[in-house]
PDB file of N, CA and C in Angstrom:
ATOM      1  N   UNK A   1       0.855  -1.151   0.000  1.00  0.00           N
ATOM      2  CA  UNK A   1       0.000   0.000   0.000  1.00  0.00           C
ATOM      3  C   UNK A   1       0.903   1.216   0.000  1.00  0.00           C
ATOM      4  N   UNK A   2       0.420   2.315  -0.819  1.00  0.00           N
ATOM      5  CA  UNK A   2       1.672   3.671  -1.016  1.00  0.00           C
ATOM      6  C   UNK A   2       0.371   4.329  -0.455  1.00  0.00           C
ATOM      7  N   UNK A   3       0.921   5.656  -0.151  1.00  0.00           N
ATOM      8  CA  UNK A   3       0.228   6.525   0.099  1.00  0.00           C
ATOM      9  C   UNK A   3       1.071   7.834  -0.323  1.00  0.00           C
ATOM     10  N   UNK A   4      -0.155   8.861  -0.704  1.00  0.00           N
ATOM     11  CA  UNK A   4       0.763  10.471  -0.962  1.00  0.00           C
ATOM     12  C   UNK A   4       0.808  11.013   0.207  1.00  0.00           C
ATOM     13  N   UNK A   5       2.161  11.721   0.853  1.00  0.00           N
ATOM     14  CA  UNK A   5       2.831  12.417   1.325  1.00  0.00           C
ATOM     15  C   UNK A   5       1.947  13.559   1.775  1.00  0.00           C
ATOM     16  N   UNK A   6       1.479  14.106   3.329  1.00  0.00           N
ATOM     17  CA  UNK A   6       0.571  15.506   3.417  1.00  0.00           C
ATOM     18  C   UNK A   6       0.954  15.941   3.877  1.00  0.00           C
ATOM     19  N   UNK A   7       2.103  15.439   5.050  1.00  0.00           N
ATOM     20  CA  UNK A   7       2.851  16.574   6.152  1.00  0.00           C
ATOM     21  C   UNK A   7       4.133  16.410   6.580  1.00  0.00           C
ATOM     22  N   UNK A   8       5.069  16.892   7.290  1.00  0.00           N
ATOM     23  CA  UNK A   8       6.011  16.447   7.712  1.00  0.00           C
ATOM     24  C   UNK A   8       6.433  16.765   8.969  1.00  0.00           C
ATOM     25  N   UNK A   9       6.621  15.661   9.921  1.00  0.00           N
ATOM     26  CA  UNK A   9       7.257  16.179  11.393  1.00  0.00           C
ATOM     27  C   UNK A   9       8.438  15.742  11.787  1.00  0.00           C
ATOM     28  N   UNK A  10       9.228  16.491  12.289  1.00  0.00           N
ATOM     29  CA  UNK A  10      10.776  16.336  12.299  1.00  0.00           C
ATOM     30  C   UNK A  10      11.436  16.071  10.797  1.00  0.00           C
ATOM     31  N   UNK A  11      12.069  14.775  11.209  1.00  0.00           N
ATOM     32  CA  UNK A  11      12.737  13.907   9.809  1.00  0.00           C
ATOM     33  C   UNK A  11      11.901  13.065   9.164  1.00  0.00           C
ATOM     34  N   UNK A  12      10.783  12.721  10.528  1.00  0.00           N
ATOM     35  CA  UNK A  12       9.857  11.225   9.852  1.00  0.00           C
ATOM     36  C   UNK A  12       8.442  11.920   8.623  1.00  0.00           C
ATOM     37  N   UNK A  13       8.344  10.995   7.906  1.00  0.00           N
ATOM     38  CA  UNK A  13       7.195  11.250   7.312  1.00  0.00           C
ATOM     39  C   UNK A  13       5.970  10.308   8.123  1.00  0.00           C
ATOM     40  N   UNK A  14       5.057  11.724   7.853  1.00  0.00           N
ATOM     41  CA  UNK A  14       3.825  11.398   8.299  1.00  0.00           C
ATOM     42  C   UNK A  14       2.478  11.474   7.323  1.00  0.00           C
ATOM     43  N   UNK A  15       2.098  10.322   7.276  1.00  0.00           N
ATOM     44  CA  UNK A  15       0.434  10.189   7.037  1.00  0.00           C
ATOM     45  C   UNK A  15      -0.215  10.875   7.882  1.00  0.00           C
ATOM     46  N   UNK A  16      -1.401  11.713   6.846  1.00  0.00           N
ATOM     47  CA  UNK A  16      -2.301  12.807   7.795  1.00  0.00           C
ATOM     48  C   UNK A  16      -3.271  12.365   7.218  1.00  0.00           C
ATOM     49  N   UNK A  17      -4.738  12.846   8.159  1.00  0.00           N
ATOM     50  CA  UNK A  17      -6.057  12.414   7.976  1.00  0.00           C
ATOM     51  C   UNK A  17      -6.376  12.848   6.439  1.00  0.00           C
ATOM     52  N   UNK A  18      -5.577  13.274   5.557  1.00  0.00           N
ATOM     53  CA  UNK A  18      -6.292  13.449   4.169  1.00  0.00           C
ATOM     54  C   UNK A  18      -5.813  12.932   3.289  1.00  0.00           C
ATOM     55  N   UNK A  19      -4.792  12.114   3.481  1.00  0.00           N
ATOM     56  CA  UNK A  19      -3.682  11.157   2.525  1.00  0.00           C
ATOM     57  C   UNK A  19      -5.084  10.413   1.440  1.00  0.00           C
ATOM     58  N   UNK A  20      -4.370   9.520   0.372  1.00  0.00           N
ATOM     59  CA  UNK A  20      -4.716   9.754  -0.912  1.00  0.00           C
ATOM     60  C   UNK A  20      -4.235   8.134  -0.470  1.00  0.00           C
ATOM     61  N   UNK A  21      -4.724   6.764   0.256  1.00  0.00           N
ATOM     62  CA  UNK A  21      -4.482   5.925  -0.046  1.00  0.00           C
ATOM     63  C   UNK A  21      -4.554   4.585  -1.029  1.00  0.00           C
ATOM     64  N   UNK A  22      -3.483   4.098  -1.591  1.00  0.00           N
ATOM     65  CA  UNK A  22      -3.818   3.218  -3.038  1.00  0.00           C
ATOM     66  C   UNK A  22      -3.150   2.043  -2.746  1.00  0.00           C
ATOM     67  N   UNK A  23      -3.373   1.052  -3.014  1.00  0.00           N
ATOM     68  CA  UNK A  23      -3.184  -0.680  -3.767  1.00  0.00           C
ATOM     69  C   UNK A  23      -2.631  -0.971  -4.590  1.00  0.00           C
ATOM     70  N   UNK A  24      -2.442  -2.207  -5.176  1.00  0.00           N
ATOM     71  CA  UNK A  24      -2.573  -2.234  -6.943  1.00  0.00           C
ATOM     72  C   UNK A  24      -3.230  -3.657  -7.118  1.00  0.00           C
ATOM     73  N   UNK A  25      -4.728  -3.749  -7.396  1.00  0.00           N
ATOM     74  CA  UNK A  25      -4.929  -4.887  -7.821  1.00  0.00           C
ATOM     75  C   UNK A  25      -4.279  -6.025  -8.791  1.00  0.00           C
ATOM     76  N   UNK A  26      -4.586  -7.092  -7.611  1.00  0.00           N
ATOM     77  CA  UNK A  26      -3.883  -8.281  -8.183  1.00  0.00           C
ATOM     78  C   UNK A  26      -3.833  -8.692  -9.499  1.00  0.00           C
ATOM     79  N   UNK A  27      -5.099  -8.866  -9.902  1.00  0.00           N
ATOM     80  CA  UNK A  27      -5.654  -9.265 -11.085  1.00  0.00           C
ATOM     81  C   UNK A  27      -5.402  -8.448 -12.593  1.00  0.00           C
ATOM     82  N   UNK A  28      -5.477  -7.588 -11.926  1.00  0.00           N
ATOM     83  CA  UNK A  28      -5.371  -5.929 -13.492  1.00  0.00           C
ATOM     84  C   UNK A  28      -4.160  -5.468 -13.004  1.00  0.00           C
ATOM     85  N   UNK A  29      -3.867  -5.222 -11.846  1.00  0.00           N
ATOM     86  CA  UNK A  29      -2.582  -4.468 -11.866  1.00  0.00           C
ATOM     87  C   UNK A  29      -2.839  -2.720 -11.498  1.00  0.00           C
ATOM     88  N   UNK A  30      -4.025  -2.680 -11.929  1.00  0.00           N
ATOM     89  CA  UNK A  30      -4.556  -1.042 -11.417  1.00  0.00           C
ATOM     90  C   UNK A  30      -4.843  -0.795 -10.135  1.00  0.00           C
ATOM     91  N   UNK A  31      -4.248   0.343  -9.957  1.00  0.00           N
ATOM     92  CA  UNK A  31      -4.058   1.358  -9.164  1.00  0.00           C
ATOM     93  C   UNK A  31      -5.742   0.957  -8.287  1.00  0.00           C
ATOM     94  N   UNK A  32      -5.769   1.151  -6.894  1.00  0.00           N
ATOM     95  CA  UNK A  32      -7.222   1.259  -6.429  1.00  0.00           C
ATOM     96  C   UNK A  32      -7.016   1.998  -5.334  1.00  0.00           C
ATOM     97  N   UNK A  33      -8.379   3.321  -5.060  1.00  0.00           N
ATOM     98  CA  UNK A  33      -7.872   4.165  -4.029  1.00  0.00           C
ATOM     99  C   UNK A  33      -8.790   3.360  -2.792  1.00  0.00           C
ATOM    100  N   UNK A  34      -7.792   3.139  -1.717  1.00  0.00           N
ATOM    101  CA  UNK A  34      -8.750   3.164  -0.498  1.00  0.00           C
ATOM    102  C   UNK A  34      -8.854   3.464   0.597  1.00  0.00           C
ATOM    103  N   UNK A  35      -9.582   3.384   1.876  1.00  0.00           N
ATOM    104  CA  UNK A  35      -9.493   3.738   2.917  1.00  0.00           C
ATOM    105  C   UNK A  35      -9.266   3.240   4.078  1.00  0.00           C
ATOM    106  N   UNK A  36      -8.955   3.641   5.438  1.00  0.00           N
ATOM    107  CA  UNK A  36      -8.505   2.537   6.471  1.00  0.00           C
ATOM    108  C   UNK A  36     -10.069   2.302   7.125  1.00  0.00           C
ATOM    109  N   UNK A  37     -10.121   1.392   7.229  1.00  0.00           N
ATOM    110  CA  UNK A  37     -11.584   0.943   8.031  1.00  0.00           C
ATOM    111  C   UNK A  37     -11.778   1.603   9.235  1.00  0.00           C
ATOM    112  N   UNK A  38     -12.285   2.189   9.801  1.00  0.00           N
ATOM    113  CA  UNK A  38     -12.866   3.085  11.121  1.00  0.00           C
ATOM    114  C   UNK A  38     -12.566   1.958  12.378  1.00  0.00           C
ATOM    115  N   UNK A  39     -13.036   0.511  12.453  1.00  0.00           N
ATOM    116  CA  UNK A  39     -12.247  -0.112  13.243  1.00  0.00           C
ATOM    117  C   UNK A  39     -10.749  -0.563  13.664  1.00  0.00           C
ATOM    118  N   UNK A  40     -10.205  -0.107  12.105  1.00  0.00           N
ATOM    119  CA  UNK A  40      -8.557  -0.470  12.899  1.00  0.00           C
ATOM    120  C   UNK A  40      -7.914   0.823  13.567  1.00  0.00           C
ATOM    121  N   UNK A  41      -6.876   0.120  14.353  1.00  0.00           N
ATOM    122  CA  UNK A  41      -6.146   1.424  15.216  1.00  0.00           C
ATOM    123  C   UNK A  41      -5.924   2.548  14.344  1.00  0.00           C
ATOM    124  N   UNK A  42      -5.339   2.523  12.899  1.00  0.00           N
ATOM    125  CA  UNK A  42      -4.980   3.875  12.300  1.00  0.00           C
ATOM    126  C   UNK A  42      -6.385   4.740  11.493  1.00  0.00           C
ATOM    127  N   UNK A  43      -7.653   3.479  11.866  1.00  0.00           N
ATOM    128  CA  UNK A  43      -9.013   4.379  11.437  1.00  0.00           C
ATOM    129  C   UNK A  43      -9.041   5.078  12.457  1.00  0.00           C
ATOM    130  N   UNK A  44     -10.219   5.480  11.710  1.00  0.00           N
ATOM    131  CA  UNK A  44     -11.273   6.456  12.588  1.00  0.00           C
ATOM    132  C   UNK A  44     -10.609   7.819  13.233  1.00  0.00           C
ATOM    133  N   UNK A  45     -10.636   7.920  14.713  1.00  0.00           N
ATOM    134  CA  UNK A  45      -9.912   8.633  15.540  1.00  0.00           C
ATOM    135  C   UNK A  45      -8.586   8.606  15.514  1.00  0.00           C
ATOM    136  N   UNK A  46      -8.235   7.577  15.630  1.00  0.00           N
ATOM    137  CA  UNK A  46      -6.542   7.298  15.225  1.00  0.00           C
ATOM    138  C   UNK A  46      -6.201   7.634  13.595  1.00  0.00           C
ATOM    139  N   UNK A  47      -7.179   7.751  12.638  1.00  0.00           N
ATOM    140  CA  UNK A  47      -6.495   8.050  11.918  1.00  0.00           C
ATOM    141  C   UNK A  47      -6.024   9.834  12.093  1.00  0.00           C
ATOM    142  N   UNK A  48      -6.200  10.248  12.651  1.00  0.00           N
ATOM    143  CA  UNK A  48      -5.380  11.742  13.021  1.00  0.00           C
ATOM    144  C   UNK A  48      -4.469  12.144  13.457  1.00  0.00           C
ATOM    145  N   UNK A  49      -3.549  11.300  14.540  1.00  0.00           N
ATOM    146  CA  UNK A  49      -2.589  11.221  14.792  1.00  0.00           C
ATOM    147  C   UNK A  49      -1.739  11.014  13.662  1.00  0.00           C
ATOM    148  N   UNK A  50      -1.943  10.791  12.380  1.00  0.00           N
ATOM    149  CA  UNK A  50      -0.884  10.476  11.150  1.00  0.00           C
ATOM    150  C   UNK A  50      -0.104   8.875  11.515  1.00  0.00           C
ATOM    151  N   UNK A  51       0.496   8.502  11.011  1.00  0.00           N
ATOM    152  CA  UNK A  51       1.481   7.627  10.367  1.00  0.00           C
ATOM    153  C   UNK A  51       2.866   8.120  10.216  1.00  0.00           C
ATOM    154  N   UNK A  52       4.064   7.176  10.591  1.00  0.00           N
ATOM    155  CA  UNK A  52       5.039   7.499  10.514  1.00  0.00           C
ATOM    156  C   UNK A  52       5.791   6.657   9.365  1.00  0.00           C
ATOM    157  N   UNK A  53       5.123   5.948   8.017  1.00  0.00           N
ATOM    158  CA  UNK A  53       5.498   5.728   7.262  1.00  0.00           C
ATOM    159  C   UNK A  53       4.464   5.929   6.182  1.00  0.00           C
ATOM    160  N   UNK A  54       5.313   6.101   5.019  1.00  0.00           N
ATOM    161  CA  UNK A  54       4.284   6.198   3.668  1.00  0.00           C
ATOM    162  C   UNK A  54       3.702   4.943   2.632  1.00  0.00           C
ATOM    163  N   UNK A  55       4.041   3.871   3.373  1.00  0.00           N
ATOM    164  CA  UNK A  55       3.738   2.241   3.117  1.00  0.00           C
ATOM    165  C   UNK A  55       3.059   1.831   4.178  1.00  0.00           C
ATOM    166  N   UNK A  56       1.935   0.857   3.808  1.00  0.00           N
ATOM    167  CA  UNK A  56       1.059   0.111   4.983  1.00  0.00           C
ATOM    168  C   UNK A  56       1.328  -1.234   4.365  1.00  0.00           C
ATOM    169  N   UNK A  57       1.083  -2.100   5.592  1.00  0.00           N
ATOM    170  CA  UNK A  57       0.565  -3.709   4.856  1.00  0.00           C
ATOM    171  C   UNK A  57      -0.895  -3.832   5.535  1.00  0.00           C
ATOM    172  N   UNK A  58      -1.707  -4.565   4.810  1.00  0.00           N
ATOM    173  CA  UNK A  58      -3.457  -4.217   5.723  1.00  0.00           C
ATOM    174  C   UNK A  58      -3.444  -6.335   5.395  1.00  0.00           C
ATOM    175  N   UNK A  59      -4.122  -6.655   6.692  1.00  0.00           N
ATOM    176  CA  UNK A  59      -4.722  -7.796   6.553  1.00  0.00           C
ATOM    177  C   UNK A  59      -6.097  -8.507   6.214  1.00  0.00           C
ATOM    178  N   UNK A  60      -7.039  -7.366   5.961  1.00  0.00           N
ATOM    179  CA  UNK A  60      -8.321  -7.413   5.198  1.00  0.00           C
ATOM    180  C   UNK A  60      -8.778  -6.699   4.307  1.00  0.00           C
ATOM    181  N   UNK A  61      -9.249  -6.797   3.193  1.00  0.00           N
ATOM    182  CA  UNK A  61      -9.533  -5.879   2.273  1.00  0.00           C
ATOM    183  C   UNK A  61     -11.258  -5.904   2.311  1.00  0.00           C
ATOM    184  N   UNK A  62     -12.025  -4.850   2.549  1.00  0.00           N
ATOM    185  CA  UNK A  62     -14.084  -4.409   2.816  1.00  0.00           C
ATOM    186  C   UNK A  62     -14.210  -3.710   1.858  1.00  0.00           C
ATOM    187  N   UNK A  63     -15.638  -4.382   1.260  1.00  0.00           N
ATOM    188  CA  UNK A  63     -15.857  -3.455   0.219  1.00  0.00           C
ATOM    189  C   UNK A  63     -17.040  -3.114   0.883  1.00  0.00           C
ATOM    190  N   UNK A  64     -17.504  -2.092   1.389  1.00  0.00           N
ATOM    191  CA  UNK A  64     -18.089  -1.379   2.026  1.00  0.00           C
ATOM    192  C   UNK A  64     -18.993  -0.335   1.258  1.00  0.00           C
ATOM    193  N   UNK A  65     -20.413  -0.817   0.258  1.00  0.00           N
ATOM    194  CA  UNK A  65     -21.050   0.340  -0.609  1.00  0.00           C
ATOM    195  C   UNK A  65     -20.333   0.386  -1.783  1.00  0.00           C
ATOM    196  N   UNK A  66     -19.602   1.738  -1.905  1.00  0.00           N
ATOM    197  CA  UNK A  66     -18.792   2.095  -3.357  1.00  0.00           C
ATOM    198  C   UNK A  66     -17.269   2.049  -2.738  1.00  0.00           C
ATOM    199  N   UNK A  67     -17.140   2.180  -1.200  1.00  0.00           N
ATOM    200  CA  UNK A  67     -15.694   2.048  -1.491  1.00  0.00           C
ATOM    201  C   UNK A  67     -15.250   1.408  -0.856  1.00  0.00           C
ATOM    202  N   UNK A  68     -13.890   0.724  -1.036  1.00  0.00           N
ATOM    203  CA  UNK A  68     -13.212  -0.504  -0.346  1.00  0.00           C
ATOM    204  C   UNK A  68     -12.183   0.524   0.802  1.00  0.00           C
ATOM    205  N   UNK A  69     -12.094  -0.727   1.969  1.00  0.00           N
ATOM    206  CA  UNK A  69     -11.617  -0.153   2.912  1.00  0.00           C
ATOM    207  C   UNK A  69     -10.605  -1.289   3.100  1.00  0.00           C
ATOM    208  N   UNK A  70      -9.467  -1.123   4.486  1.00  0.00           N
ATOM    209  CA  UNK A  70      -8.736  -1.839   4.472  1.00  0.00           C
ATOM    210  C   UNK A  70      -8.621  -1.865   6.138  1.00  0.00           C
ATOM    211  N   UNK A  71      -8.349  -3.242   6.601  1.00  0.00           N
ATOM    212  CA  UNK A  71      -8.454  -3.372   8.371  1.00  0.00           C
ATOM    213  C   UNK A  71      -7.052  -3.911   8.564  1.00  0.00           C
ATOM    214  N   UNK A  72      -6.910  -4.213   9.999  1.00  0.00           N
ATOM    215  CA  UNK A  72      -5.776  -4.102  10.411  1.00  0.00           C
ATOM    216  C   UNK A  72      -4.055  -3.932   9.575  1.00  0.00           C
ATOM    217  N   UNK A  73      -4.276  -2.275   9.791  1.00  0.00           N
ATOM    218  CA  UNK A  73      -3.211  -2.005   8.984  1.00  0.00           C
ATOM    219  C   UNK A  73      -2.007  -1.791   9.415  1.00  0.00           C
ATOM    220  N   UNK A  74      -0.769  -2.084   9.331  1.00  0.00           N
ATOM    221  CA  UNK A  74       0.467  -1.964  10.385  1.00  0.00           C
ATOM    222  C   UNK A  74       1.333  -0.817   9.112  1.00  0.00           C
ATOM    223  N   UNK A  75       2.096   0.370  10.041  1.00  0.00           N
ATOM    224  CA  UNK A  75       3.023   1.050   8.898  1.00  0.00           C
ATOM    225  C   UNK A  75       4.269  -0.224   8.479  1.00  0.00           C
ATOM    226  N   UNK A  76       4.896   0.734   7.636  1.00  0.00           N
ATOM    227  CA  UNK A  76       6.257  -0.511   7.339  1.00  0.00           C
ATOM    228  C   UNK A  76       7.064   0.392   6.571  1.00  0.00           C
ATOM    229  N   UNK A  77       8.331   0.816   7.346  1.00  0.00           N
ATOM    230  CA  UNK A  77       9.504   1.806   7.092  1.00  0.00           C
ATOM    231  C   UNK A  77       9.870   1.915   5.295  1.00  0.00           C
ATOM    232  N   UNK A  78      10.206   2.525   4.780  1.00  0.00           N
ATOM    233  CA  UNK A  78      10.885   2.051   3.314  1.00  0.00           C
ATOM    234  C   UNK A  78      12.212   1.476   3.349  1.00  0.00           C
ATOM    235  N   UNK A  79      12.865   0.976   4.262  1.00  0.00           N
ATOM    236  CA  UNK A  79      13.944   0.106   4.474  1.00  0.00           C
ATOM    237  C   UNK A  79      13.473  -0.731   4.443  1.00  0.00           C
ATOM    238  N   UNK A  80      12.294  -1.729   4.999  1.00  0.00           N
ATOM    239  CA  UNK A  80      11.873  -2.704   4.937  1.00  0.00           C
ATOM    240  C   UNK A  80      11.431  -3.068   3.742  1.00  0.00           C
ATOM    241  N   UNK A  81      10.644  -2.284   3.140  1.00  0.00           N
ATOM    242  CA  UNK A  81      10.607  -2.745   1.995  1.00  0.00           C
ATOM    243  C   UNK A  81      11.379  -2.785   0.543  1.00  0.00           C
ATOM    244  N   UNK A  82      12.358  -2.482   1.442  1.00  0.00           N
ATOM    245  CA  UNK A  82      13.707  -2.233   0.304  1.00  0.00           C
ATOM    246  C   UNK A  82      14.229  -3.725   0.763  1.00  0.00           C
ATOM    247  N   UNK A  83      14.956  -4.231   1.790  1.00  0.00           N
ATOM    248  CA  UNK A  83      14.786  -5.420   2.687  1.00  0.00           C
ATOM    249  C   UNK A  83      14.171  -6.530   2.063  1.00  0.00           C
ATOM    250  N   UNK A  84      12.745  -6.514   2.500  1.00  0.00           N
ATOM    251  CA  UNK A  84      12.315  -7.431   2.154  1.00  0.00           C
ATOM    252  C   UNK A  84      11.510  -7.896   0.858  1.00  0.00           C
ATOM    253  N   UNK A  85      11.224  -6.652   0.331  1.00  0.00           N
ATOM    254  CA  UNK A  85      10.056  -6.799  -0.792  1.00  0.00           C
ATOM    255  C   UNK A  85      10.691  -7.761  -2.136  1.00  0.00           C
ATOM    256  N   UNK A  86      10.470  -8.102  -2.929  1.00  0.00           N
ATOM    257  CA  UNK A  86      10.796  -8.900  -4.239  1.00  0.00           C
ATOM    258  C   UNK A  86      10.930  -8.192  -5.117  1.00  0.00           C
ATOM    259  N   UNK A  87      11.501  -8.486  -6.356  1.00  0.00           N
ATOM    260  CA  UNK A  87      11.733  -8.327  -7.910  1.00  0.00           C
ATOM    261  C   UNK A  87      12.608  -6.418  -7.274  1.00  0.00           C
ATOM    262  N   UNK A  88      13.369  -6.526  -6.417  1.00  0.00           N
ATOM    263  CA  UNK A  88      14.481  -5.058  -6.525  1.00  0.00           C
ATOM    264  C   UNK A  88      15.320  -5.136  -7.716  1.00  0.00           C
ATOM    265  N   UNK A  89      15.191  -3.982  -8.189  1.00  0.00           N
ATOM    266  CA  UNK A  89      16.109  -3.552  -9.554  1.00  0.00           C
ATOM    267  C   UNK A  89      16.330  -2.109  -9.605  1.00  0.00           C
ATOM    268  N   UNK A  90      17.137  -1.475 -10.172  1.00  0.00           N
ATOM    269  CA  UNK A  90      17.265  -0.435 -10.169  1.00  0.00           C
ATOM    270  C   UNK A  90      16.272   0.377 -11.193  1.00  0.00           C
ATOM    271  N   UNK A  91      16.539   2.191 -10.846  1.00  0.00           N
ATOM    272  CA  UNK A  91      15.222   2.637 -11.603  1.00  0.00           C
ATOM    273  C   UNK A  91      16.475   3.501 -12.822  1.00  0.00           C
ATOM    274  N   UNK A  92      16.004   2.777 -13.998  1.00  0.00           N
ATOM    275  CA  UNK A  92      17.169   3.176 -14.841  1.00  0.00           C
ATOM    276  C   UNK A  92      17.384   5.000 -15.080  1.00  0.00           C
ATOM    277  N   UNK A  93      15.961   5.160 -15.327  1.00  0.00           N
ATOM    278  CA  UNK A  93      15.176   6.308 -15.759  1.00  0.00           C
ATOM    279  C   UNK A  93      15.431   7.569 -14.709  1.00  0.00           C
ATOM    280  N   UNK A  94      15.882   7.174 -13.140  1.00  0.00           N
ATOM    281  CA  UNK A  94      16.045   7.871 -12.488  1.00  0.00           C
ATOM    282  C   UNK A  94      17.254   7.426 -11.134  1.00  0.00           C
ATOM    283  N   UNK A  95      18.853   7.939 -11.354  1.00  0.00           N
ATOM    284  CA  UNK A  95      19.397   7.502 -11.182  1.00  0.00           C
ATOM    285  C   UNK A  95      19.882   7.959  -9.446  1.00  0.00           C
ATOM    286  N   UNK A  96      19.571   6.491  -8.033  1.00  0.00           N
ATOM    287  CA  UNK A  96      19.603   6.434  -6.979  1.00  0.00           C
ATOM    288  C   UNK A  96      18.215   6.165  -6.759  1.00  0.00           C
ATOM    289  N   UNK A  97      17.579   5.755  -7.352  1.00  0.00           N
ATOM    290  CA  UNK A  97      16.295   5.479  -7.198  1.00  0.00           C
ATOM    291  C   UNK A  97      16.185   3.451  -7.645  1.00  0.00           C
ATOM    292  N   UNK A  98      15.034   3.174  -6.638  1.00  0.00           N
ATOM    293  CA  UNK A  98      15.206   1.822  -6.815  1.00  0.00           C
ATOM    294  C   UNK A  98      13.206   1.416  -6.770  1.00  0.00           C
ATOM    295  N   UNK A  99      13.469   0.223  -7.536  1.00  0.00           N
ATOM    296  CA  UNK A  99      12.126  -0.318  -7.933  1.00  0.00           C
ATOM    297  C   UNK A  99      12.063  -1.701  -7.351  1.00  0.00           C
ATOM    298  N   UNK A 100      10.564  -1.490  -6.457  1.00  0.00           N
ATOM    299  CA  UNK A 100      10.289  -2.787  -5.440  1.00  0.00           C
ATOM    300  C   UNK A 100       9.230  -3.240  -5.967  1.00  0.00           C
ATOM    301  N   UNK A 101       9.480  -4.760  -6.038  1.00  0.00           N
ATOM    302  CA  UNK A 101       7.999  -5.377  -6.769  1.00  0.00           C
ATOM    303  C   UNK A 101       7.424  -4.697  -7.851  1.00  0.00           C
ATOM    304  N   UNK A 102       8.322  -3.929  -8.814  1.00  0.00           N
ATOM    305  CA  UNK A 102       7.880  -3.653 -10.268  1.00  0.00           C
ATOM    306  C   UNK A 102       6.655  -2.630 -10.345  1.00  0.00           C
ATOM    307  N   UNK A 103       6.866  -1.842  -9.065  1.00  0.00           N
ATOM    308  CA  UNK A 103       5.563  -0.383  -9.258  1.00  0.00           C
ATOM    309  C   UNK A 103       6.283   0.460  -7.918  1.00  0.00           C
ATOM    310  N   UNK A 104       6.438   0.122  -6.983  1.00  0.00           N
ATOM    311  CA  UNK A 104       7.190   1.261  -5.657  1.00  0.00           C
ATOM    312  C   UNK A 104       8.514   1.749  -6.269  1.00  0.00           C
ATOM    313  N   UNK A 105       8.713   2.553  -6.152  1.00  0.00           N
ATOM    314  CA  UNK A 105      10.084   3.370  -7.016  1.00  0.00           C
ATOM    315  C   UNK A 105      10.524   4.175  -5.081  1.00  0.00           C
ATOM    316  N   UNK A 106      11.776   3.899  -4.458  1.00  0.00           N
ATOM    317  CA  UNK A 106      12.339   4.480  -3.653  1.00  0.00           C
ATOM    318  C   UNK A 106      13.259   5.278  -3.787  1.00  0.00           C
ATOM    319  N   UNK A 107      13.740   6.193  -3.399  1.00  0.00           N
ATOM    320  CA  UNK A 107      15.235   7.020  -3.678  1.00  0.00           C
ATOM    321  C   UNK A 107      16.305   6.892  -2.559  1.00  0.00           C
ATOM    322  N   UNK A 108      17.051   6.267  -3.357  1.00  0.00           N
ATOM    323  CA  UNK A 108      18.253   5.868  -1.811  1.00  0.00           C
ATOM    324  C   UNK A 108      19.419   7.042  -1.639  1.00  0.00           C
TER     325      UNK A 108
END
């Protein structure tokens, strides 16, 4: 899960209650925007306190009406997913920049 960038405190980046969160479906590969479910810790009320990373991993995906939501969501540093994620290669096109799982582009 990526999310766009709304604020910044100190050095860390923070997710703020108006972030722009997205996916990429399995199946198509497209982009899907969604939201944190009001029951997990970073919904609802907690989602205001922000996030101290711009990557989530979520363990349920709700389709809830018209829009899909996502539940228990944990942050996850961009070291980690530099670390652990699959298919790392470099981003030719933009040089110190690196490509995780063939769509996250990082800048080292």
């Amino acid at each position: 899960l990526g999310a766009q960038r709304t604020k910044a405190q100190g050095n860390s980046i923070v997710i703020g209650p108006r972030a722009t969160l997205t996916i990429r479906d399995r199946s198509s590969g497209d982009r899907v925007t969604v939201q944190i479910h009001a029951s997990s810790v970073h919904g609802g009320d907690g989602r205001n306190a922000g996030m101290g990373s711009p990557f989530l991993v979520y363990n349920e995906l709700v389709k809830t009406g018209e829009s899909v939501r996502v539940r228990d969501v944990t942050p996850v540093p961009p070291l980690a997913m530099a670390l652990f994620g699959t298919g790392l290669t470099p981003e030719l096109s933009e040089p110190g920049a690196l490509n995780v799982c063939g769509w996250i582009r990082l800048q080292v």
